[in-house]
C-alpha atoms as a PDB file:
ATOM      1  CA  UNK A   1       0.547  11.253 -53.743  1.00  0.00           C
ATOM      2  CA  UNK A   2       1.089   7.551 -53.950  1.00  0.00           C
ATOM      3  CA  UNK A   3       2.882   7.436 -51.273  1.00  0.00           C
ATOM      4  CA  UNK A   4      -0.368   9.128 -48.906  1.00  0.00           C
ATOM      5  CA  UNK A   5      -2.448   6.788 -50.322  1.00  0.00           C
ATOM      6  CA  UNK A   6      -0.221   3.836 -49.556  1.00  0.00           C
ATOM      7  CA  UNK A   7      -0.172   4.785 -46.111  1.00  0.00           C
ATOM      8  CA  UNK A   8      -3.954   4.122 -45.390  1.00  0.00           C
ATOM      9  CA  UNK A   9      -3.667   0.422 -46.525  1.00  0.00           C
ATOM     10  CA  UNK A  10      -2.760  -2.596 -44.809  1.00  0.00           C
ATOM     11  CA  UNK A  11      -3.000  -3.658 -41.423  1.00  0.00           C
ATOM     12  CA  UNK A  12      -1.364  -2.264 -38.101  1.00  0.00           C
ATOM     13  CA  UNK A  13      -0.987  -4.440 -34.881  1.00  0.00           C
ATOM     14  CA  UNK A  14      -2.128  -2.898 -31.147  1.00  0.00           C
ATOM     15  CA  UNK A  15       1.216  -2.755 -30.058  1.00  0.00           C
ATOM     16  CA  UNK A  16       2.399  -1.435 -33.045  1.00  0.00           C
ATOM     17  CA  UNK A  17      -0.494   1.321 -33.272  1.00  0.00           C
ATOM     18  CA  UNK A  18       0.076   2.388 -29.093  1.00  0.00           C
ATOM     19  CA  UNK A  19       3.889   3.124 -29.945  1.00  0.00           C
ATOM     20  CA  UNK A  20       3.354   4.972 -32.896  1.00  0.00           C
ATOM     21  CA  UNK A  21       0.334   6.968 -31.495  1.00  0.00           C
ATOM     22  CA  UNK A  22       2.456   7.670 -28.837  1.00  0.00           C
ATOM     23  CA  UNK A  23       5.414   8.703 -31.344  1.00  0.00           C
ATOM     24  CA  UNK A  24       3.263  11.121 -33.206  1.00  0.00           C
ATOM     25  CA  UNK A  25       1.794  12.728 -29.794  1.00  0.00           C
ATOM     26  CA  UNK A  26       5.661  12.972 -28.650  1.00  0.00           C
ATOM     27  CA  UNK A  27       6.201  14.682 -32.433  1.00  0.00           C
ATOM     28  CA  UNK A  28       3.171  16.851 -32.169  1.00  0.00           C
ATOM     29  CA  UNK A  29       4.517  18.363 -28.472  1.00  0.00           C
ATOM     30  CA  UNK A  30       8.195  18.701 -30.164  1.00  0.00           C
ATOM     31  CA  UNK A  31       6.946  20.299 -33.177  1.00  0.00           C
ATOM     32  CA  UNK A  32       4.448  23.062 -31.324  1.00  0.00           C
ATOM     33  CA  UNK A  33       7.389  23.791 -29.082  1.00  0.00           C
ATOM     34  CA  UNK A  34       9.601  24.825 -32.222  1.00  0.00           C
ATOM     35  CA  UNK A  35       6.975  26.553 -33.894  1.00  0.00           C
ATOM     36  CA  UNK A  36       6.356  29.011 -30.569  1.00  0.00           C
ATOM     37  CA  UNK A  37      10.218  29.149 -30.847  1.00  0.00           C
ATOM     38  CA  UNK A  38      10.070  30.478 -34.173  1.00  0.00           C
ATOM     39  CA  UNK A  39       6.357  32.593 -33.400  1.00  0.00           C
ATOM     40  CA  UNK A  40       8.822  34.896 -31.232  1.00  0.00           C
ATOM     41  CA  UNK A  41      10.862  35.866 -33.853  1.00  0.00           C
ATOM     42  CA  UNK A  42       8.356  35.798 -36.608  1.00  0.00           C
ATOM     43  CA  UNK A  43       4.873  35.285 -35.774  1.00  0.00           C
ATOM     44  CA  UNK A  44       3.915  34.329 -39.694  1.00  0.00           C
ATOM     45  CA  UNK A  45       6.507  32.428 -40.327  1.00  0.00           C
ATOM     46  CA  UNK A  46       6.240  30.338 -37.164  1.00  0.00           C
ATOM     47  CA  UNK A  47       2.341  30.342 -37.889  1.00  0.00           C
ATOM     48  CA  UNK A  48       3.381  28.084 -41.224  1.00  0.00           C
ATOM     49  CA  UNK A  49       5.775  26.243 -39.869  1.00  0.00           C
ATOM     50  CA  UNK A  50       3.227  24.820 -37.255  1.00  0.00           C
ATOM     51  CA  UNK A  51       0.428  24.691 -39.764  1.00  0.00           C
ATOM     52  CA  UNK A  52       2.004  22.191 -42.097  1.00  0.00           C
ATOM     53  CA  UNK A  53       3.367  20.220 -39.332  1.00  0.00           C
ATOM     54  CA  UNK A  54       0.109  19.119 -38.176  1.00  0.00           C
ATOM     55  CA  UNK A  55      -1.523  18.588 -41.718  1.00  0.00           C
ATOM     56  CA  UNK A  56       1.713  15.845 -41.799  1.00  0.00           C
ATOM     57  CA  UNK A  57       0.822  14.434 -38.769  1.00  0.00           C
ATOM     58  CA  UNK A  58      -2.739  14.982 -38.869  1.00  0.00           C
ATOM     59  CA  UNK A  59      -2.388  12.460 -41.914  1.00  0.00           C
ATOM     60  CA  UNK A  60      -0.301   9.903 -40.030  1.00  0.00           C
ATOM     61  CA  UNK A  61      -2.890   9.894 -37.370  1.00  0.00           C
ATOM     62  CA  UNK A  62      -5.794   9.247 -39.678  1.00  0.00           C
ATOM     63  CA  UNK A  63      -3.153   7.136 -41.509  1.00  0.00           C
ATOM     64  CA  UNK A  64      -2.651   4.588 -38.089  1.00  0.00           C
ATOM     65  CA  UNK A  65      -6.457   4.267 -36.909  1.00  0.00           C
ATOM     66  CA  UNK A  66      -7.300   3.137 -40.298  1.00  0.00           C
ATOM     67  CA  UNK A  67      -4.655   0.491 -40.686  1.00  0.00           C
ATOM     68  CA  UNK A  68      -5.717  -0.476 -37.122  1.00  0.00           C
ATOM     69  CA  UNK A  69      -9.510  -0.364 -37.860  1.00  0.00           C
ATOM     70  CA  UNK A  70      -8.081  -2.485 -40.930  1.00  0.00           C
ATOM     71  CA  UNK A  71      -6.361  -5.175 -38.589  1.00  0.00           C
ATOM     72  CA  UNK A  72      -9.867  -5.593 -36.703  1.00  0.00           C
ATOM     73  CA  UNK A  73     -11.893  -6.637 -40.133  1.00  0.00           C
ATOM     74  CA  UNK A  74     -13.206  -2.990 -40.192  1.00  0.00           C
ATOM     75  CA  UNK A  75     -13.265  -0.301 -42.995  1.00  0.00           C
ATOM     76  CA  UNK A  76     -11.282   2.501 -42.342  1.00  0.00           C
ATOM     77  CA  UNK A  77     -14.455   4.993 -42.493  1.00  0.00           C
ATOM     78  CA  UNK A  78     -14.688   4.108 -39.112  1.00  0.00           C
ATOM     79  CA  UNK A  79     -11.760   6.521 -38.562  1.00  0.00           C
ATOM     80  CA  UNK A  80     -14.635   9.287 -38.838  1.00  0.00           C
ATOM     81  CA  UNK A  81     -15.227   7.891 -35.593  1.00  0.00           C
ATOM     82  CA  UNK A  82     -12.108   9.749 -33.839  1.00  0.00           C
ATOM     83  CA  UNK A  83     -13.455  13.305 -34.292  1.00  0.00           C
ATOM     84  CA  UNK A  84     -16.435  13.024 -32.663  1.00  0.00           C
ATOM     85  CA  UNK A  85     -15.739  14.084 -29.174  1.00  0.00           C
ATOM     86  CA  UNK A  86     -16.464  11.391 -26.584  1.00  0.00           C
ATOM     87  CA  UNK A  87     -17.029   8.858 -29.490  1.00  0.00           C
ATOM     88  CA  UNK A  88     -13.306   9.280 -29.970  1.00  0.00           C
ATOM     89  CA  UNK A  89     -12.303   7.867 -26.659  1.00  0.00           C
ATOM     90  CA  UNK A  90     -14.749   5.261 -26.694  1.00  0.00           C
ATOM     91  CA  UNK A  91     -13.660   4.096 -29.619  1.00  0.00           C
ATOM     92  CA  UNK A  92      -9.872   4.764 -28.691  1.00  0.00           C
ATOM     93  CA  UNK A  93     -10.308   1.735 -25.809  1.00  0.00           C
ATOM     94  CA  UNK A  94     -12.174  -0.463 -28.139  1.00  0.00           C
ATOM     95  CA  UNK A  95      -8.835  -0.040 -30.202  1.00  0.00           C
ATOM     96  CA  UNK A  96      -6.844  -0.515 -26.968  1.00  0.00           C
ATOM     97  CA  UNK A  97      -8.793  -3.724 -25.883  1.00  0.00           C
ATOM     98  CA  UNK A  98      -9.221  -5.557 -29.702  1.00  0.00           C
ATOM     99  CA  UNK A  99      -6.452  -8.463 -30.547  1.00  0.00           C
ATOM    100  CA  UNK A 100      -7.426  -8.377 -34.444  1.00  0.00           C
ATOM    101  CA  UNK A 101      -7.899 -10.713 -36.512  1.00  0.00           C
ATOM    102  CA  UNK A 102      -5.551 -13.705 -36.191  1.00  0.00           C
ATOM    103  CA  UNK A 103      -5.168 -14.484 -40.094  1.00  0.00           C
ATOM    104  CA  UNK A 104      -5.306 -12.748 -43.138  1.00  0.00           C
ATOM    105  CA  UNK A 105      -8.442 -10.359 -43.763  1.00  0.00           C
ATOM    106  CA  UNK A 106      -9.535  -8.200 -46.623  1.00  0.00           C
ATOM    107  CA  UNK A 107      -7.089  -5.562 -45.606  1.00  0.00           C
ATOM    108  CA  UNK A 108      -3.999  -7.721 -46.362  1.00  0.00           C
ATOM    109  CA  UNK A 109      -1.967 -10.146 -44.020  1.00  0.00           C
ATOM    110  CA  UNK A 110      -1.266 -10.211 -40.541  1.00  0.00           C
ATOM    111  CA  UNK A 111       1.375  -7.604 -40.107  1.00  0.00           C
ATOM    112  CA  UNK A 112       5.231  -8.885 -38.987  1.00  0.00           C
ATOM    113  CA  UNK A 113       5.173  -7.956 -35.114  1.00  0.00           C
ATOM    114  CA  UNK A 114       9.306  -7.608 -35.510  1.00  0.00           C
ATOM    115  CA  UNK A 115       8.664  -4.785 -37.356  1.00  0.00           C
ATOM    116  CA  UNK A 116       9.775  -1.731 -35.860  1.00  0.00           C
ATOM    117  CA  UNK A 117       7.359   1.011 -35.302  1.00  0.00           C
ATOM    118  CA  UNK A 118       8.973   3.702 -37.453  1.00  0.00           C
ATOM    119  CA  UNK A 119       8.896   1.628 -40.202  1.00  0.00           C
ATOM    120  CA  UNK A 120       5.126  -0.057 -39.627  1.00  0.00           C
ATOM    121  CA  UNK A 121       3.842   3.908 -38.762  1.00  0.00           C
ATOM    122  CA  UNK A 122       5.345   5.782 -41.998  1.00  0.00           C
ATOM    123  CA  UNK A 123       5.737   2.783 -44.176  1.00  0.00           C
ATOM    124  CA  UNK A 124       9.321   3.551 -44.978  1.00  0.00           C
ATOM    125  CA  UNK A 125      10.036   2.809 -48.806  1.00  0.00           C
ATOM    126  CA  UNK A 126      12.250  -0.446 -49.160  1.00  0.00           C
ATOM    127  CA  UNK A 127      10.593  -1.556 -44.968  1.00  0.00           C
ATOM    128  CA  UNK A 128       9.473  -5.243 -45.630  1.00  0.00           C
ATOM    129  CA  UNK A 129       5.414  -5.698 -45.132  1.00  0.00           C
ATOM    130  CA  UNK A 130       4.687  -9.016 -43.799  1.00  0.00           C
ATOM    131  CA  UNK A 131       5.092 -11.794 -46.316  1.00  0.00           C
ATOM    132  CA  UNK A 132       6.975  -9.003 -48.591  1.00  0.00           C
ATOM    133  CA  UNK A 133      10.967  -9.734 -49.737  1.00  0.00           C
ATOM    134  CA  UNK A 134      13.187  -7.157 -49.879  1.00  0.00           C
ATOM    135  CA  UNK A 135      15.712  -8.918 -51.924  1.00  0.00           C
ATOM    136  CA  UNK A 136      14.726 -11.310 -54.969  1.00  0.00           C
ATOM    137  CA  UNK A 137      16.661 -14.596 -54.232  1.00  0.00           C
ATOM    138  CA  UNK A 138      19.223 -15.203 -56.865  1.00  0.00           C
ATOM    139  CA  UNK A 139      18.391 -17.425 -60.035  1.00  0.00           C
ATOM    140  CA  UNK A 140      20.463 -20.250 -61.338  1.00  0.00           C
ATOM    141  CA  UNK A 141      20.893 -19.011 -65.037  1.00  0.00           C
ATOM    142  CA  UNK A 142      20.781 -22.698 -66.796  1.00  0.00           C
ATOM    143  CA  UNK A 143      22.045 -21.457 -69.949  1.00  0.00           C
ATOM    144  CA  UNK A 144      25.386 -20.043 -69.037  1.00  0.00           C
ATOM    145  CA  UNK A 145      28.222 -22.160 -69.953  1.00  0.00           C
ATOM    146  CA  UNK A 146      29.771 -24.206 -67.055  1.00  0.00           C
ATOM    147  CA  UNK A 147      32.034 -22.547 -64.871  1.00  0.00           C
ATOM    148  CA  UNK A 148      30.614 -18.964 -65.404  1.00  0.00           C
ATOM    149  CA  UNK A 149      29.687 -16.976 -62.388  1.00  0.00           C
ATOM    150  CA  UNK A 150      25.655 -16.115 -62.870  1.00  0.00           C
ATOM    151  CA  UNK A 151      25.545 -14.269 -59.569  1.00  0.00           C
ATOM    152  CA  UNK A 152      24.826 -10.394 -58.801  1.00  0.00           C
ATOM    153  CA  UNK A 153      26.641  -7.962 -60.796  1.00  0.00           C
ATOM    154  CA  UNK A 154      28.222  -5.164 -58.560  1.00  0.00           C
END
């Protein structure tokens, strides 16, 4: 559950958000295909197989407009916004058409742009935010004797 609601937080870039909206339409088209696939040989089982593919992505969607609502300053209630037909699209090119904010904002830092989308989309667990380390830099230990190695352990 952590994990969901770590997904709605933080910021997502335009570029960033068009690639990985794209991704999850290119997923959504793969996945229906597979689940007719499997409807022909078993209509119920190929009913559930579609059914909790697109509560996943239906969650990465919601997941991606909020982050980028979250890059332009906004809340991401504003996400609410993308079900109401025709609102959806308007607010779709406002999305298309806003830089951001160029600094930090309530919703966190500006996000690395050398991030790649995969990991900025699904928030892969050990995927470096921006301003985030993956690895602690090493320590001097000052109260080893001299000559000892302090460095990692393998």
């Amino acid at each position: 559950m952590e994990y969901i609601t770590s997904l709605f937080e933080g910021r997502l870039r335009r570029k960033q958000w068009i690639l990985g909206f794209l991704l999850l339409i290119a997923a959504s088209i793969i996945i229906s295909l597979i689940a007719s696939i499997i409807t022909n040989l078993s209509s119920m089982l190929g009913s559930i197989v579609n059914f909790a593919a697109m509560i996943v992505l239906l969650i990465a969607h919601l997941s991606i407009h909020a982050r980028r609502y979250h890059d332009t300053g906004k809340s991401a209630w504003f996400v609410i916004l993308m079900l109401i037909p025709v609102v959806n699209i308007i607010a779709f090119i406002i999305l298309c058409f806003d830089a951001g904010d160029e600094g930090d904002n309530a919703y966190g830092p500006v996000p690395n742009p050398d991030e790649s989308v995969v990991d900025a989309v699904f928030k892969r667990p050990g995927s470096a935010a921006a301003g985030e380390t993956i690895v602690e830099p090493i320590k001097n230990d000052t109260t080893a004797p001299p000559g000892t190695f302090t460095g990692p352990q393998s």
